[in-house]
Protein backbone atom coordinates (compact mmCIF):
# COMPACT_ATOMS: atom_id res chain seq x y z
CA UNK A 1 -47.43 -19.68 19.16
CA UNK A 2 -44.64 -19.92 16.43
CA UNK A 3 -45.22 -17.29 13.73
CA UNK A 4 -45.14 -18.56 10.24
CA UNK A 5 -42.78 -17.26 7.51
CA UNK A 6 -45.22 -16.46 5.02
CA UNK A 7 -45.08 -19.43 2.47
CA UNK A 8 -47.04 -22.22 5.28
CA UNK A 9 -43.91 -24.06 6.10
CA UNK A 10 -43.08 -23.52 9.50
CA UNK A 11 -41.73 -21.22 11.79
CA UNK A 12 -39.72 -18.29 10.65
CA UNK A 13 -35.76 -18.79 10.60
CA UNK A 14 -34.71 -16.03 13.27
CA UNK A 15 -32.06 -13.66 11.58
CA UNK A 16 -28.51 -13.94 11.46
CA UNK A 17 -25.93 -11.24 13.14
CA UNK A 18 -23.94 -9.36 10.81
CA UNK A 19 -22.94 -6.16 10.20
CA UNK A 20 -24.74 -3.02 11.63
CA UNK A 21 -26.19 -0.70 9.57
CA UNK A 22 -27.05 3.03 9.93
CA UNK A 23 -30.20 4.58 8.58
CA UNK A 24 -31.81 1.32 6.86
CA UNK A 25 -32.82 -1.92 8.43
CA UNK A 26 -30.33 -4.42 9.60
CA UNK A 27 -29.05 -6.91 7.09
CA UNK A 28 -29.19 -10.07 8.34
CA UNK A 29 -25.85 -11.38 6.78
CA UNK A 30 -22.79 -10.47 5.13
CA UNK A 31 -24.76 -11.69 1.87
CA UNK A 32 -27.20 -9.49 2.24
CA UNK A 33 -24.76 -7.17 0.23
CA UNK A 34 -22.77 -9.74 -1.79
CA UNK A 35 -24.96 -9.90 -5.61
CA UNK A 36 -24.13 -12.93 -8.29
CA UNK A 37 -23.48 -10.85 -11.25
CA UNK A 38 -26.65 -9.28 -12.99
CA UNK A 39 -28.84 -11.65 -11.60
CA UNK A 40 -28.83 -9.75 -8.17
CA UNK A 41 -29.44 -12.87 -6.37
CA UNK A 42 -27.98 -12.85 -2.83
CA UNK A 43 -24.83 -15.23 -2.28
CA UNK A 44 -24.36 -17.40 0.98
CA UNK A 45 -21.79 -16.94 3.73
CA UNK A 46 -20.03 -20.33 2.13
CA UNK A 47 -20.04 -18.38 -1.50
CA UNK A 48 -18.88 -15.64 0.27
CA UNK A 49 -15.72 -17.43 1.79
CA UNK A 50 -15.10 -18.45 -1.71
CA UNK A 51 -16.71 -21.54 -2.97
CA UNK A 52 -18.77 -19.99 -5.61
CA UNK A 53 -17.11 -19.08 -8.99
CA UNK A 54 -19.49 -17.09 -10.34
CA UNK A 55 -18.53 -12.82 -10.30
CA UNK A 56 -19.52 -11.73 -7.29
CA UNK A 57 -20.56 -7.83 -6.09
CA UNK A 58 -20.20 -7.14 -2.27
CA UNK A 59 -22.06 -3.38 -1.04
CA UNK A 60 -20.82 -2.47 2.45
CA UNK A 61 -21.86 1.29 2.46
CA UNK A 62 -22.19 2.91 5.83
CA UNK A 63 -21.52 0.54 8.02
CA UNK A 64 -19.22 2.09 10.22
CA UNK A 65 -16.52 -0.61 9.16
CA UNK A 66 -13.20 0.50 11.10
CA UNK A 67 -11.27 -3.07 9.63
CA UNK A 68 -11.87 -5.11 7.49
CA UNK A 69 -10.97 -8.89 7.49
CA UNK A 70 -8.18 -10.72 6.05
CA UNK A 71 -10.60 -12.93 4.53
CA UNK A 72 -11.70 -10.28 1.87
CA UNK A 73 -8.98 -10.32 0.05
CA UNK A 74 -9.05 -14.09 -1.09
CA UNK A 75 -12.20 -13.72 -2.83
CA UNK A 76 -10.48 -13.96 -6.30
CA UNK A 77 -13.76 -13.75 -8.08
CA UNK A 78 -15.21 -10.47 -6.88
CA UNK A 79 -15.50 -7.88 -9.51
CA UNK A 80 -17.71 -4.67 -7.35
CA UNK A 81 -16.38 -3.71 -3.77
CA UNK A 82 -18.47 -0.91 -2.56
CA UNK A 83 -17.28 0.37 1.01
CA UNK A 84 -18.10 4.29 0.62
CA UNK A 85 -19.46 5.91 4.16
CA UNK A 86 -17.05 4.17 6.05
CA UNK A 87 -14.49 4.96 8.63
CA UNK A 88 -11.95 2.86 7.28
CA UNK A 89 -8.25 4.75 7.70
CA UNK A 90 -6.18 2.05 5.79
CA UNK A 91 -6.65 -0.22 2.75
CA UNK A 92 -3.94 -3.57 3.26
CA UNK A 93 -1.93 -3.81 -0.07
CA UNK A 94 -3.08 -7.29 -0.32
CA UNK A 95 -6.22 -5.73 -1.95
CA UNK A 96 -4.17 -6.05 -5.07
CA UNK A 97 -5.27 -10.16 -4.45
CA UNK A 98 -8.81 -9.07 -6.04
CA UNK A 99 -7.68 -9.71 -9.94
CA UNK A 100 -11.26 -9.28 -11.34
CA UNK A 101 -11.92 -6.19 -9.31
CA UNK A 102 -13.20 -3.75 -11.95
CA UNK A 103 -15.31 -1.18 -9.73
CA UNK A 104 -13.88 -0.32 -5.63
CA UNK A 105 -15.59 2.77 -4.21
CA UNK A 106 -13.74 3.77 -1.22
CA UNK A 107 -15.33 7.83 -0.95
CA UNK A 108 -16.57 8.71 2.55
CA UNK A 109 -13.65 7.34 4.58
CA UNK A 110 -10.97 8.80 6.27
CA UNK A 111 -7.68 7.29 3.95
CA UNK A 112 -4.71 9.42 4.00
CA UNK A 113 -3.32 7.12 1.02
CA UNK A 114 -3.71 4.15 -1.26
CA UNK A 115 -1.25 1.30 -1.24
CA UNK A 116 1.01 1.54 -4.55
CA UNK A 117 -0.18 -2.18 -5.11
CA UNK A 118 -3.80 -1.01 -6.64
CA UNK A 119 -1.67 0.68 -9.42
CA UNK A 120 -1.25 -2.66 -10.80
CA UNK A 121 -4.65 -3.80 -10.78
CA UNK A 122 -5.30 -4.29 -14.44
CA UNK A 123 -8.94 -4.78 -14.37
CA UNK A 124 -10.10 -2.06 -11.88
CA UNK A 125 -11.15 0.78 -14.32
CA UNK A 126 -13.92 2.55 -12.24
CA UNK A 127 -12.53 3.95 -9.35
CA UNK A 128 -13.89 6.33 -6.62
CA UNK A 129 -11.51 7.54 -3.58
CA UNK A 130 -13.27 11.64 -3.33
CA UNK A 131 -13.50 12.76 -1.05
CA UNK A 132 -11.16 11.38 1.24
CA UNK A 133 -8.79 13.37 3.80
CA UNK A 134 -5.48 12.34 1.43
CA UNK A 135 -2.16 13.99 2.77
CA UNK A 136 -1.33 16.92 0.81
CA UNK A 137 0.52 16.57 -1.95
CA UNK A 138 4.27 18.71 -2.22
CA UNK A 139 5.86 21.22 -4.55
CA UNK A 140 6.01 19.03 -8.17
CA UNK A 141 9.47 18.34 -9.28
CA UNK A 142 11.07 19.64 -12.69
CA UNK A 143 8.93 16.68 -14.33
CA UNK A 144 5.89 17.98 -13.31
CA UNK A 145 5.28 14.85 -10.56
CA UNK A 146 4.21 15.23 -7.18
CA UNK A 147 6.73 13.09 -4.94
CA UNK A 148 7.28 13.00 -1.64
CA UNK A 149 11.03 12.44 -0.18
CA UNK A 150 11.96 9.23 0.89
CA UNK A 151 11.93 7.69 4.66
CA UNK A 152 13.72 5.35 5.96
CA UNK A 153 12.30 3.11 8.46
CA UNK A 154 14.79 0.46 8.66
CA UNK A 155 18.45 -0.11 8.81
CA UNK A 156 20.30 -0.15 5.59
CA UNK A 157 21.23 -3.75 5.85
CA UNK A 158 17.91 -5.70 7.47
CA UNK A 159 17.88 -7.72 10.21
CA UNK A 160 18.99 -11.24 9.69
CA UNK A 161 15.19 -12.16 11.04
CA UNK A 162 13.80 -10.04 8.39
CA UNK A 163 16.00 -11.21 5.80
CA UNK A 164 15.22 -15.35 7.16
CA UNK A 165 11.67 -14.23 6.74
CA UNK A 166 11.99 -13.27 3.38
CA UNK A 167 13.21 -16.46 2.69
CA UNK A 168 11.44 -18.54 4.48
CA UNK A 169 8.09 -16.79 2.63
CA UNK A 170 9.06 -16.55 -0.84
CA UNK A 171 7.84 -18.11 -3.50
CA UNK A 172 9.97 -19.10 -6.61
CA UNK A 173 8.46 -20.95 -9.59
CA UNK A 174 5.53 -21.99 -7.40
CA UNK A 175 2.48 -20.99 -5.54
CA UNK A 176 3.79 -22.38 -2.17
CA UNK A 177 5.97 -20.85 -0.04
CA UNK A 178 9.32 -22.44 1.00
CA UNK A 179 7.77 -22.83 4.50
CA UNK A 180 5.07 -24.68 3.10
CA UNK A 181 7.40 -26.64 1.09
CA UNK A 182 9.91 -27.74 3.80
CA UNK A 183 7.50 -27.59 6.76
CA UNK A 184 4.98 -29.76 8.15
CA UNK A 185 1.95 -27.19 8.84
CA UNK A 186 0.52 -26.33 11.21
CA UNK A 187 3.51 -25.25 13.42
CA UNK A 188 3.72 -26.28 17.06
CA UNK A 189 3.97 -23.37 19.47
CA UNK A 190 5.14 -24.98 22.77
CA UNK A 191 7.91 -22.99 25.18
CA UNK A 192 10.29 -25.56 22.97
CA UNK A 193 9.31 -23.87 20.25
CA UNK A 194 10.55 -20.29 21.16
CA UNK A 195 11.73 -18.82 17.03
CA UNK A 196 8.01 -19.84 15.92
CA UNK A 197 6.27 -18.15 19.06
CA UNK A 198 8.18 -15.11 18.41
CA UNK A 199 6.88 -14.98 15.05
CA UNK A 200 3.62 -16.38 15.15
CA UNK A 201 1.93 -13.53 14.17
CA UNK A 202 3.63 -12.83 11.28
CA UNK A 203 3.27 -16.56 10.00
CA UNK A 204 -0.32 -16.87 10.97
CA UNK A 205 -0.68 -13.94 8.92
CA UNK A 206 1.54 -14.73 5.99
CA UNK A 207 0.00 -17.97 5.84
CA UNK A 208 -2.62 -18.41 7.23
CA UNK A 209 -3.31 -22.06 9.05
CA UNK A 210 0.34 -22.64 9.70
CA UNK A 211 0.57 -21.85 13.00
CA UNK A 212 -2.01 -23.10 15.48
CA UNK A 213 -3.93 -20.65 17.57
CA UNK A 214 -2.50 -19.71 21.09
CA UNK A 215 -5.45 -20.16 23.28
CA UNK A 216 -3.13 -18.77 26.59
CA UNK A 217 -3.57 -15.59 24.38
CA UNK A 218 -6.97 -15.41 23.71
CA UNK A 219 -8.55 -12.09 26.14
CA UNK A 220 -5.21 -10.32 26.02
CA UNK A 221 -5.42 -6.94 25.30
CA UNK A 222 -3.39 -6.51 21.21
CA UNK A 223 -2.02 -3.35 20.90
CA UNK A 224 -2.09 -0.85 17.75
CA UNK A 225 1.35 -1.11 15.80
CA UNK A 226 2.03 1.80 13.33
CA UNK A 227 3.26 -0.10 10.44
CA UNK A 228 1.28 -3.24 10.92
CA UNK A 229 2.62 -6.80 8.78
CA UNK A 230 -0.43 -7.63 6.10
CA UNK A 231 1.16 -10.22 4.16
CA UNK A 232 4.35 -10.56 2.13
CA UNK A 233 5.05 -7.52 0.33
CA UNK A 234 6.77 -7.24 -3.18
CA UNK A 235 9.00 -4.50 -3.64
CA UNK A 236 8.29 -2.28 -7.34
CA UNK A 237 11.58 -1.52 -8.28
CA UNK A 238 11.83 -2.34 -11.63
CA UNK A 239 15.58 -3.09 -12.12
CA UNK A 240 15.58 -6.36 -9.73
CA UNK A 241 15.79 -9.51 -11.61
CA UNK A 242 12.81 -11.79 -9.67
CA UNK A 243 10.73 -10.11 -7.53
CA UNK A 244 12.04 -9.19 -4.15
CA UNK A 245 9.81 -9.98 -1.33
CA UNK A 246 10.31 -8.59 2.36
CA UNK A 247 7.69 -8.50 5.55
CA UNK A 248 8.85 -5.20 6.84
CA UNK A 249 10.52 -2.38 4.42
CA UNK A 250 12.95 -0.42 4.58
CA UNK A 251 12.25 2.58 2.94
CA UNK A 252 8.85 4.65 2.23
CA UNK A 253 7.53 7.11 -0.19
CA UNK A 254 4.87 8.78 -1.22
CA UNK A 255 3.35 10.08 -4.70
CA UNK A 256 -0.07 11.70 -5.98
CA UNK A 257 -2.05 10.65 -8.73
CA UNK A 258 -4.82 11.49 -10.90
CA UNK A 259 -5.54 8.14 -12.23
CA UNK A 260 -4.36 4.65 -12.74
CA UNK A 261 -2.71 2.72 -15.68
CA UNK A 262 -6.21 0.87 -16.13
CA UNK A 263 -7.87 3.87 -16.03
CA UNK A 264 -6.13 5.30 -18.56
CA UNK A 265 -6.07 2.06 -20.99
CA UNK A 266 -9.67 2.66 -20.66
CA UNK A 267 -9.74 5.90 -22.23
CA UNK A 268 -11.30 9.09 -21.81
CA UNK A 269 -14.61 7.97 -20.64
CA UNK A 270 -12.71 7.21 -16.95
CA UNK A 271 -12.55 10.50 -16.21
CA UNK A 272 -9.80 10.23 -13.22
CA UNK A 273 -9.78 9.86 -10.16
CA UNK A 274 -11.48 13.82 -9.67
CA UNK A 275 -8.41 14.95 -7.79
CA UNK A 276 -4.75 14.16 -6.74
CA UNK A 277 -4.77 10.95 -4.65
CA UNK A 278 -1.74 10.04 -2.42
CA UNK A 279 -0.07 6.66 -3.17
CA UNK A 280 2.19 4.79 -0.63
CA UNK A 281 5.35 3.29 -1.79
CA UNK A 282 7.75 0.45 0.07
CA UNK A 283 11.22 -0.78 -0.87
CA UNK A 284 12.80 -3.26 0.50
CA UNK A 285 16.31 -1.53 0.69
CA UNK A 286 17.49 1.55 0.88
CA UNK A 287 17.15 3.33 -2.59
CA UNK A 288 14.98 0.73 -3.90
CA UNK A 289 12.13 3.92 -4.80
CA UNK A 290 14.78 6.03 -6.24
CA UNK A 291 13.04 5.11 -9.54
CA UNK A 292 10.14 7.33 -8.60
CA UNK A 293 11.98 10.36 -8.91
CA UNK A 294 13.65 13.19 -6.97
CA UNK A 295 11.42 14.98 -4.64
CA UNK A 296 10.32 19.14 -5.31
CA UNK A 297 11.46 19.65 -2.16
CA UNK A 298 14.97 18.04 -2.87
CA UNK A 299 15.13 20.12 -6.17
CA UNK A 300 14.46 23.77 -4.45
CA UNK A 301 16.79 22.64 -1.41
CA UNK A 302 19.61 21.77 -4.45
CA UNK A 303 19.11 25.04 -6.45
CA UNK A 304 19.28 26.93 -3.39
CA UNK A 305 22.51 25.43 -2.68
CA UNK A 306 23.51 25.87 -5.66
CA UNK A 307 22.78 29.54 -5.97
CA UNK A 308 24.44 30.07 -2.95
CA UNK A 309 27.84 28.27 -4.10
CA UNK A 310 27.28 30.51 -7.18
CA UNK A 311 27.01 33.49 -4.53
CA UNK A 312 29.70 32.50 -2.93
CA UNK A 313 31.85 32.07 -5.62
CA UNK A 314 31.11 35.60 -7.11
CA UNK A 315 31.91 37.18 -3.72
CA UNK A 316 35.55 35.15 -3.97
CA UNK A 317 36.37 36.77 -7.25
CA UNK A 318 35.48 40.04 -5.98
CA UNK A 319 37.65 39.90 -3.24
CA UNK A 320 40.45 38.72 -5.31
CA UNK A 321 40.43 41.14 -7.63
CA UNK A 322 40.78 43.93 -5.04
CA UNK A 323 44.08 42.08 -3.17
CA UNK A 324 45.20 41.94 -6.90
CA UNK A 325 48.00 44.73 -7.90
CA UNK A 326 48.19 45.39 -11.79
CA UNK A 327 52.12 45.50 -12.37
CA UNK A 328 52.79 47.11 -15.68
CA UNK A 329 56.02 46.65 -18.18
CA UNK A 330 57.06 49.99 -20.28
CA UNK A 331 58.62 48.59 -23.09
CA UNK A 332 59.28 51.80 -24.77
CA UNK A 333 63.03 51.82 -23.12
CA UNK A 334 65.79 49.00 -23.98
CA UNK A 335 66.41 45.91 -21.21
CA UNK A 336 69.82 44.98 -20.96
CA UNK A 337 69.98 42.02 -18.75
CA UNK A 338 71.56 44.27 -15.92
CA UNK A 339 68.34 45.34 -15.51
């Protein structure tokens, strides 16, 4: 016999699949966390994919969440992101995307950074990343900063792929990119096709829906890369005129912070972040993050070599001065110029 669900209207809906959660009952959808502003009233999986307009508050607290989706980050209206008691290890800088995001509590995971990119999130004044494992921070340099020396994982000139890329997924004056412009979407992927198939990952997720899905691929086994491709990434430098895109960078850095910019326009009521918090940098060129600073490191490695120049120089003198014969002129006695 169907059971009833409680109201005299026919059988119960059986639950949806969702997310697995430790030490409460299982949720029975992703909106099970997801709250309408101070109504608490739970949003739909359609509401959550971005139809509704209304602020939006998404709790994913111990969930064992190792990834999460793409998707998240086009939810333009969400203003609380809870994810604490996670075991997330890396936060996409297209988190930056979440523009109304005033409270993200990340604590509990195992992040050895934060992408640069949530520095510029104007709105995001509540904050929590402690504890977290963050790489240690260095010596600070002679301005009292904590910055890390600079990588470089690419060639100084990129790869005329890379640079086509950049092209190809820029966007000037307009929300499009130029392959959205120029190109009828989606892509085909046939063996005619070889350029797109080499890139389809990158495009697919760039923008997503421009290339169609490879179903020859679907089982195959996708390996971990170190520095995986996100999205389009914008370098910080501040001296370039428009803002420089690139896919892959080609330097890193790293620096440590105790709060934000919106933290601080907020005032003293913030109160930080509650400890130094390593922030990951990306140029796209070689010296593009010189503006960060010189690294503590660099400064004790150039007054050591300094000091030792000085050394060296004092231990020249020295030695000249005993190879050096005083040669006197008594000029009590007349010169004539026989002499």
């Amino acid at each position: 016999m169907a059971s009833s669900n409680g109201n005299g209207h026919g059988p119960a809906a059986a639950p949806r699949s969702g997310f697995a959660r430790t030490q409460t009952a299982p949720a029975e959808s992703i909106g099970a966390w997801a709250r309408q502003g101070p109504s608490a009233k739970a949003v739909s999986t359609s509401s959550i994919l971005g139809v509704s307009r209304e602020a939006m508050d998404i709790f994913l607290g111990r969930n064992n969440i190792t990834k999460l989706p793409m998707e998240l980050w086009s939810l333009h209206n969400l203003t609380v992101l809870s994810l604490r008691n996670n075991c997330l290890t890396y936060i996409p800088p297209e988190i930056a995307n979440l523009r109304d995001l005033q409270t993200l509590n990340l604590a509990h995971n195992k992040l050895r950074y934060i992408p640069s990119e949530m520095l510029q999130m104007k709105k995001l004044t509540q904050l929590n990343l402690f504890p977290n494992p963050f790489l240690p921070k260095p010596p600070p340099n002679r301005d009292g900063n904590y910055v890390s020396r600079t990588e470089r994982i690419g060639p100084k000139i990129p790869p005329l792929t890379e640079l086509a890329l950049r092209v190809l997924l820029s966007r000037k004056e307009t929300r499009e990119t130029m392959l959205e412009q120029y190109y009828e979407l989606p892509l085909a992927t046939s063996q005619d096709q070889r350029p797109v198939t080499a890139f389809r990952d990158i495009l697919s997720i760039c923008v997503p829906g421009s290339v169609l899905p490879d179903e020859s691929r679907a089982g195959r086994k996708q390996f971990k890369v170190a520095r995986p491709v996100t999205g389009v990434g914008i370098c910080p430098n501040p001296m370039h005129d428009d803002e420089s895109n690139f896919i892959r960078p080609s330097e890193e850095r790293y620096t440590w912070v105790e709060s934000t910019p919106a933290m601080k326009t907020k005032g003293a009521e913030s109160g930080g972040l509650g400890g130094h918090a390593a922030v990951h940098w990306r140029g796209c060129m070689w010296g593009c993050l010189d503006f960060l600073g010189i690294a503590g490191e660099d400064e004790d490695t150039k007054k050591q070599e300094k000091e030792a120049e000085e050394e060296g120089m004092d231990l020249d003198l020295q030695e000249s001065e005993e190879v050096v014969q005083t040669v006197r002129f008594d000029t009590a006695t007349g010169w004539d110029f026989d002499d």
